[in-house]
Structures are given as C-alpha cells and as structure tokens.
PDB file of N, CA and C in Angstrom:
ATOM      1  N   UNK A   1     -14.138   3.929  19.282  1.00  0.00           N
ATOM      2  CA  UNK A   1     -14.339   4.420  17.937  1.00  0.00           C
ATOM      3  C   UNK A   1     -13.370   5.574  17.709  1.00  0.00           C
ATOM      4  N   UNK A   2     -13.178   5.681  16.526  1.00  0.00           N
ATOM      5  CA  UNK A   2     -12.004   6.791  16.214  1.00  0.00           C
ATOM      6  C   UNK A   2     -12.669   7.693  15.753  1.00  0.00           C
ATOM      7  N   UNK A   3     -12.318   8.972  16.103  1.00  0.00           N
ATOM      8  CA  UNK A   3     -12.789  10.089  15.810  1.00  0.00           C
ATOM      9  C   UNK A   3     -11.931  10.800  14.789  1.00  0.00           C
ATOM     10  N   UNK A   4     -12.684  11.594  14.023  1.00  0.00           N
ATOM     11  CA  UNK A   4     -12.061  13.247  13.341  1.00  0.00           C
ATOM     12  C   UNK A   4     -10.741  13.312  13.879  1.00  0.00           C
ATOM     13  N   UNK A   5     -11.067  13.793  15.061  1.00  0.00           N
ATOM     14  CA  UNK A   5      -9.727  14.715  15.827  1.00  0.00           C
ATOM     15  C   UNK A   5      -8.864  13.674  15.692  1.00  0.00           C
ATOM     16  N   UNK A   6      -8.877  12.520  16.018  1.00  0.00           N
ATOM     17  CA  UNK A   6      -7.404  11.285  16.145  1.00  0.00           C
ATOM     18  C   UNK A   6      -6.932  10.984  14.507  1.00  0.00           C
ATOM     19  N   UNK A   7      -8.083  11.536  13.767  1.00  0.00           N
ATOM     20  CA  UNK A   7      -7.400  11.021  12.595  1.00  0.00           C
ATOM     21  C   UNK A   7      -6.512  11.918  11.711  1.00  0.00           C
ATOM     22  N   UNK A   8      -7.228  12.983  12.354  1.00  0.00           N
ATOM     23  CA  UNK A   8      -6.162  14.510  12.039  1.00  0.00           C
ATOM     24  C   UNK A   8      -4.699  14.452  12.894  1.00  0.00           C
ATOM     25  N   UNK A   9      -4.993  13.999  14.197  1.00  0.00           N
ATOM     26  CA  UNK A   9      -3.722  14.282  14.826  1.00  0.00           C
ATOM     27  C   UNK A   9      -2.539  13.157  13.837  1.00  0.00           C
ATOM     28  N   UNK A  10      -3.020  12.097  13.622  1.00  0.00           N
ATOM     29  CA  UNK A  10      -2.010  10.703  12.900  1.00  0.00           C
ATOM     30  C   UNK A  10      -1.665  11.656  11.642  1.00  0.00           C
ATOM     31  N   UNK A  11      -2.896  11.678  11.011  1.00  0.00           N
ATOM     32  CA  UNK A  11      -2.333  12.332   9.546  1.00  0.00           C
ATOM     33  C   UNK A  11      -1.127  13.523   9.732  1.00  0.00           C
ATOM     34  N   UNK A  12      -1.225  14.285  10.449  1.00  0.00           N
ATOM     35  CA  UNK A  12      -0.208  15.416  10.771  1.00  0.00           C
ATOM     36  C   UNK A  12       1.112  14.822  11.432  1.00  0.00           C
ATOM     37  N   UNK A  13       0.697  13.566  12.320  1.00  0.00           N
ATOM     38  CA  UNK A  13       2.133  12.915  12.610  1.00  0.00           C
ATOM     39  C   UNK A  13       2.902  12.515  11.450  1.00  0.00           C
ATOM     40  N   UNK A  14       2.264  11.993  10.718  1.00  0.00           N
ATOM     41  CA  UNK A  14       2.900  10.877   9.151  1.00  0.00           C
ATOM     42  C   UNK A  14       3.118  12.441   8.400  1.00  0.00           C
ATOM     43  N   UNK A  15       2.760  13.336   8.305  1.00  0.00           N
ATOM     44  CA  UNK A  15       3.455  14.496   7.417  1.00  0.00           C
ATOM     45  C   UNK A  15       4.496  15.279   8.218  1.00  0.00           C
ATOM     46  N   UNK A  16       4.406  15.174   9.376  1.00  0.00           N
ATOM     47  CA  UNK A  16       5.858  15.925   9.712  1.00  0.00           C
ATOM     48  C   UNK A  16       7.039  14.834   9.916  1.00  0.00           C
ATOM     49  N   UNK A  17       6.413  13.485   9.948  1.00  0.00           N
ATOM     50  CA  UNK A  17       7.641  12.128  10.025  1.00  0.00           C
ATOM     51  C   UNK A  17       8.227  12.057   8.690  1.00  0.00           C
ATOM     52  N   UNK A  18       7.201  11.985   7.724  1.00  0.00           N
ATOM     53  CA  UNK A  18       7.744  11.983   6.038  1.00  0.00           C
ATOM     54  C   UNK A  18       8.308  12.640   5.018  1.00  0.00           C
ATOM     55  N   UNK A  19       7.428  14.302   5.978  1.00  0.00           N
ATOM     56  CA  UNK A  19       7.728  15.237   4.986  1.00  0.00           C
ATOM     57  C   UNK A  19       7.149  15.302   3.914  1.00  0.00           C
ATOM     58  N   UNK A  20       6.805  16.824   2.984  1.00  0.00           N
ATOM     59  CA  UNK A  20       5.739  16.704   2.053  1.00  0.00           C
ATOM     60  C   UNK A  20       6.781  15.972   0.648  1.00  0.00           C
ATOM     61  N   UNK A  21       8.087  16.115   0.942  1.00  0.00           N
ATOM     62  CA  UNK A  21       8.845  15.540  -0.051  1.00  0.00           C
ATOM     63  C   UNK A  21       8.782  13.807  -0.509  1.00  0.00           C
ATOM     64  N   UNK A  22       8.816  13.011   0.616  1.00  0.00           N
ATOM     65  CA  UNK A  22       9.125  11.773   1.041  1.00  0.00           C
ATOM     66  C   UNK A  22       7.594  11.349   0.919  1.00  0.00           C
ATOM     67  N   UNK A  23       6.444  12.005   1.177  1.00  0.00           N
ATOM     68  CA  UNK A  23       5.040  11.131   0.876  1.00  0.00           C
ATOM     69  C   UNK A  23       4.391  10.551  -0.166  1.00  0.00           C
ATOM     70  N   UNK A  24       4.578  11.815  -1.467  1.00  0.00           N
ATOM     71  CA  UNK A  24       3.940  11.231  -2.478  1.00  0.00           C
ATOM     72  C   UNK A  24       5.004   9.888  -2.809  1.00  0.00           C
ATOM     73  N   UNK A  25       5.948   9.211  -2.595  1.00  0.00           N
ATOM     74  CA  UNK A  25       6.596   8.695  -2.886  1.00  0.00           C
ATOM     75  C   UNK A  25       6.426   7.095  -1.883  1.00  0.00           C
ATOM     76  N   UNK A  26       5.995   7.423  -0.801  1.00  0.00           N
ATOM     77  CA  UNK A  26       5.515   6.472   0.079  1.00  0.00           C
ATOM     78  C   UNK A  26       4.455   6.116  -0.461  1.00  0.00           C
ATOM     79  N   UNK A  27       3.616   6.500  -0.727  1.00  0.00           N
ATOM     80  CA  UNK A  27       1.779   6.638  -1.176  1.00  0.00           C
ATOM     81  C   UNK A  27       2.005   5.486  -2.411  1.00  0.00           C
ATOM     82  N   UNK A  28       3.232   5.894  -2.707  1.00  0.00           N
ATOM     83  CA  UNK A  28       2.809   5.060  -4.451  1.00  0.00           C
ATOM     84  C   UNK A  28       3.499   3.526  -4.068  1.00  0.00           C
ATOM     85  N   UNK A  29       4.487   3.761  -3.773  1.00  0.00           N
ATOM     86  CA  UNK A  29       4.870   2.505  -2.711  1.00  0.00           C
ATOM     87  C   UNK A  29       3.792   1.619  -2.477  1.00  0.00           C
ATOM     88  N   UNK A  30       3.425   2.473  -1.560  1.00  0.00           N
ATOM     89  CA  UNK A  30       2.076   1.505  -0.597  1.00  0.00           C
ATOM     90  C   UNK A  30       1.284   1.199  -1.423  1.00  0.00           C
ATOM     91  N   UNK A  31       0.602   1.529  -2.742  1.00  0.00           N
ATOM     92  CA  UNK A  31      -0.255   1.442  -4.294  1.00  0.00           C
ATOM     93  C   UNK A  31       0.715   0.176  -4.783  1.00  0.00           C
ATOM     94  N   UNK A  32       1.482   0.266  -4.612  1.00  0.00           N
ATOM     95  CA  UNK A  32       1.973  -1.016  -6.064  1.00  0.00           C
ATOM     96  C   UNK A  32       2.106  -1.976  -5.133  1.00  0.00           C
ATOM     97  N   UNK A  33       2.245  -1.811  -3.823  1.00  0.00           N
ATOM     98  CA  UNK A  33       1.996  -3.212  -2.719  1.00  0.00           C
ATOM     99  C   UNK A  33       1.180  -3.622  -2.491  1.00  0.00           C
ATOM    100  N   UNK A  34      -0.067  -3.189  -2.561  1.00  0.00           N
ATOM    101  CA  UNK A  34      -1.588  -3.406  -2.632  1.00  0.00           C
ATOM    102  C   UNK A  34      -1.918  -4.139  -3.750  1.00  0.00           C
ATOM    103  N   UNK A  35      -1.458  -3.636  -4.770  1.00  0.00           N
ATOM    104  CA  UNK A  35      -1.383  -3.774  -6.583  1.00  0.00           C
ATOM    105  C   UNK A  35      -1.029  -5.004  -6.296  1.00  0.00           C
ATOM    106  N   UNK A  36       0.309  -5.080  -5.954  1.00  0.00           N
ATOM    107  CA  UNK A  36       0.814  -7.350  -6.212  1.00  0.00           C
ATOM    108  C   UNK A  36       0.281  -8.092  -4.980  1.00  0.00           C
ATOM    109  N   UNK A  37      -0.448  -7.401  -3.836  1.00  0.00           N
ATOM    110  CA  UNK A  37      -1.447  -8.169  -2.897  1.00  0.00           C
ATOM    111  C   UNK A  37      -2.656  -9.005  -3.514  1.00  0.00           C
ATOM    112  N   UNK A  38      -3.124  -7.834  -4.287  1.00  0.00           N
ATOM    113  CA  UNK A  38      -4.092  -8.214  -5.027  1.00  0.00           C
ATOM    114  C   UNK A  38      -3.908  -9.139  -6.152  1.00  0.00           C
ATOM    115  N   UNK A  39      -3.200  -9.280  -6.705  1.00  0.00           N
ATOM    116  CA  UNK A  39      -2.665 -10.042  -7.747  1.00  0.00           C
ATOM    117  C   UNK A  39      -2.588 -11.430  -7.308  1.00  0.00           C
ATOM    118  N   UNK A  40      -1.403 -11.466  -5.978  1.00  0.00           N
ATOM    119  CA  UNK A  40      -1.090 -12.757  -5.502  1.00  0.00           C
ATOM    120  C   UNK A  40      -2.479 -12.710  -5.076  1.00  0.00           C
ATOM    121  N   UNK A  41      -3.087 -12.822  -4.700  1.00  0.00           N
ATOM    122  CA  UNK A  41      -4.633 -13.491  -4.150  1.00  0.00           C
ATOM    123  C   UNK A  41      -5.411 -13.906  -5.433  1.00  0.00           C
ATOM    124  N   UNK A  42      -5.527 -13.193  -6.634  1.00  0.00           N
ATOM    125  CA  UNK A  42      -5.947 -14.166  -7.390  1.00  0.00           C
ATOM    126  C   UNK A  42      -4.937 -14.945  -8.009  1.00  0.00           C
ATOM    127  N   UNK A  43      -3.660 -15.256  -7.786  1.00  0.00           N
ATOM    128  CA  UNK A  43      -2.471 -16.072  -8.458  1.00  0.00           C
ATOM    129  C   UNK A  43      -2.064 -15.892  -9.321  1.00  0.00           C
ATOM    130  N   UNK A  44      -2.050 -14.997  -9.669  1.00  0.00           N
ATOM    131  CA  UNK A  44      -1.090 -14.447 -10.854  1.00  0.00           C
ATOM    132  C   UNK A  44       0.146 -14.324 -10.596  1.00  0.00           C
ATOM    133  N   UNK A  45       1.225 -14.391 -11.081  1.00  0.00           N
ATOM    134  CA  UNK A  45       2.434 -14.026 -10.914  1.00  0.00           C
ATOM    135  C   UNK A  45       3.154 -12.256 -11.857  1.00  0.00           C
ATOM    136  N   UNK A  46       3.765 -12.084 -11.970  1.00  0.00           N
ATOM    137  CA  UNK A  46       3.638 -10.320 -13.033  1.00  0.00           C
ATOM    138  C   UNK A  46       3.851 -11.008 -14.387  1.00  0.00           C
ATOM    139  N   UNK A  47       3.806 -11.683 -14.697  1.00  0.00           N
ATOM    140  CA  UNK A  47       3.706 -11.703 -16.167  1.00  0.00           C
ATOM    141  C   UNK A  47       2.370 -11.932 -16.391  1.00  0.00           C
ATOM    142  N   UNK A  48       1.333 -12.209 -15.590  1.00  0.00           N
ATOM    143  CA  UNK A  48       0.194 -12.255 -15.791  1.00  0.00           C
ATOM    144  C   UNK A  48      -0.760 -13.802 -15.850  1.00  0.00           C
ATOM    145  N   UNK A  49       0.439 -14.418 -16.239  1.00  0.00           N
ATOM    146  CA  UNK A  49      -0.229 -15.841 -16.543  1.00  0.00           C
ATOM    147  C   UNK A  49      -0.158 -16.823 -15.103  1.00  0.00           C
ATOM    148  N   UNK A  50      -1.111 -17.482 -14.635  1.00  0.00           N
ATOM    149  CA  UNK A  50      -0.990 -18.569 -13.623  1.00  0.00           C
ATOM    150  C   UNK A  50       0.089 -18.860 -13.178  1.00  0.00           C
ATOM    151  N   UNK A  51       0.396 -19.384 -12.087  1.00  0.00           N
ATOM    152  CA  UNK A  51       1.284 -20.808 -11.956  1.00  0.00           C
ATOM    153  C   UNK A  51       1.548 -21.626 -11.711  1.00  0.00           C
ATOM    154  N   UNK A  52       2.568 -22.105 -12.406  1.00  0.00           N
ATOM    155  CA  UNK A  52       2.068 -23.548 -12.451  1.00  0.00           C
ATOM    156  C   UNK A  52       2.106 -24.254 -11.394  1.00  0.00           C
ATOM    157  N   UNK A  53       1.158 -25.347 -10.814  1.00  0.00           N
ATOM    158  CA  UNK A  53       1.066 -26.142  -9.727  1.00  0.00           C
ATOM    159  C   UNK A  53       1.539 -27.478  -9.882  1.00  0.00           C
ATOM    160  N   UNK A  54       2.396 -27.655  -8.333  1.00  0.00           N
ATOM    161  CA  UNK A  54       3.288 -29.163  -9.002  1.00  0.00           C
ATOM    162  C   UNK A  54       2.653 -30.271  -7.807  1.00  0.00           C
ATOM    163  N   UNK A  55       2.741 -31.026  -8.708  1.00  0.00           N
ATOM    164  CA  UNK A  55       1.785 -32.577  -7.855  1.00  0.00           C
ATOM    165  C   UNK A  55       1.816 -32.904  -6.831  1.00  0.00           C
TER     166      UNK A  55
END
C-alpha cells in the first residue's frame, strides 16, 4: 500500500523534474488527453458527431 510519505516524496520528484514553470502546462496536457480518452470511448470523433461504420 502506498503511503503519505511515498506520495510526497514522487510529488516533489515531478516538481523538481518539471519545474514550477513546465507543470501547469503538463497538467493541462494530461486534461485534454483524458478529455479525447474519454471521447474516443464513447466514439465520438472532435467534431462531435459519430463515425461512420463501414460494412
């Protein structure tokens, strides 16, 4: 099981690897990849509408 302490030590690794400059910028990254994960799983494509399936 993961503890407090291991999750503090990672979080402090990923801010001195990224930098406080370079994170918020990763963060949103990782948000709009989640964003079209989610999307493709219900099949949408970005325009929003289905697609089309071929025989």
């Amino acid at each position: 099981m993961i503890g407090p302490l291991e999750l503090l030590i990672v979080l402090l690794i990923v801010v001195v690897l990224f930098s406080s400059k370079k994170l918020p910028d990763v963060m949103g990254d990782l948000g709009k990849a989640a964003s079209r994960f989610k999307q493709g799983l219900k099949g949408k494509d970005e325009s929003g509408d289905p697609p089309e399936r071929k025989p």
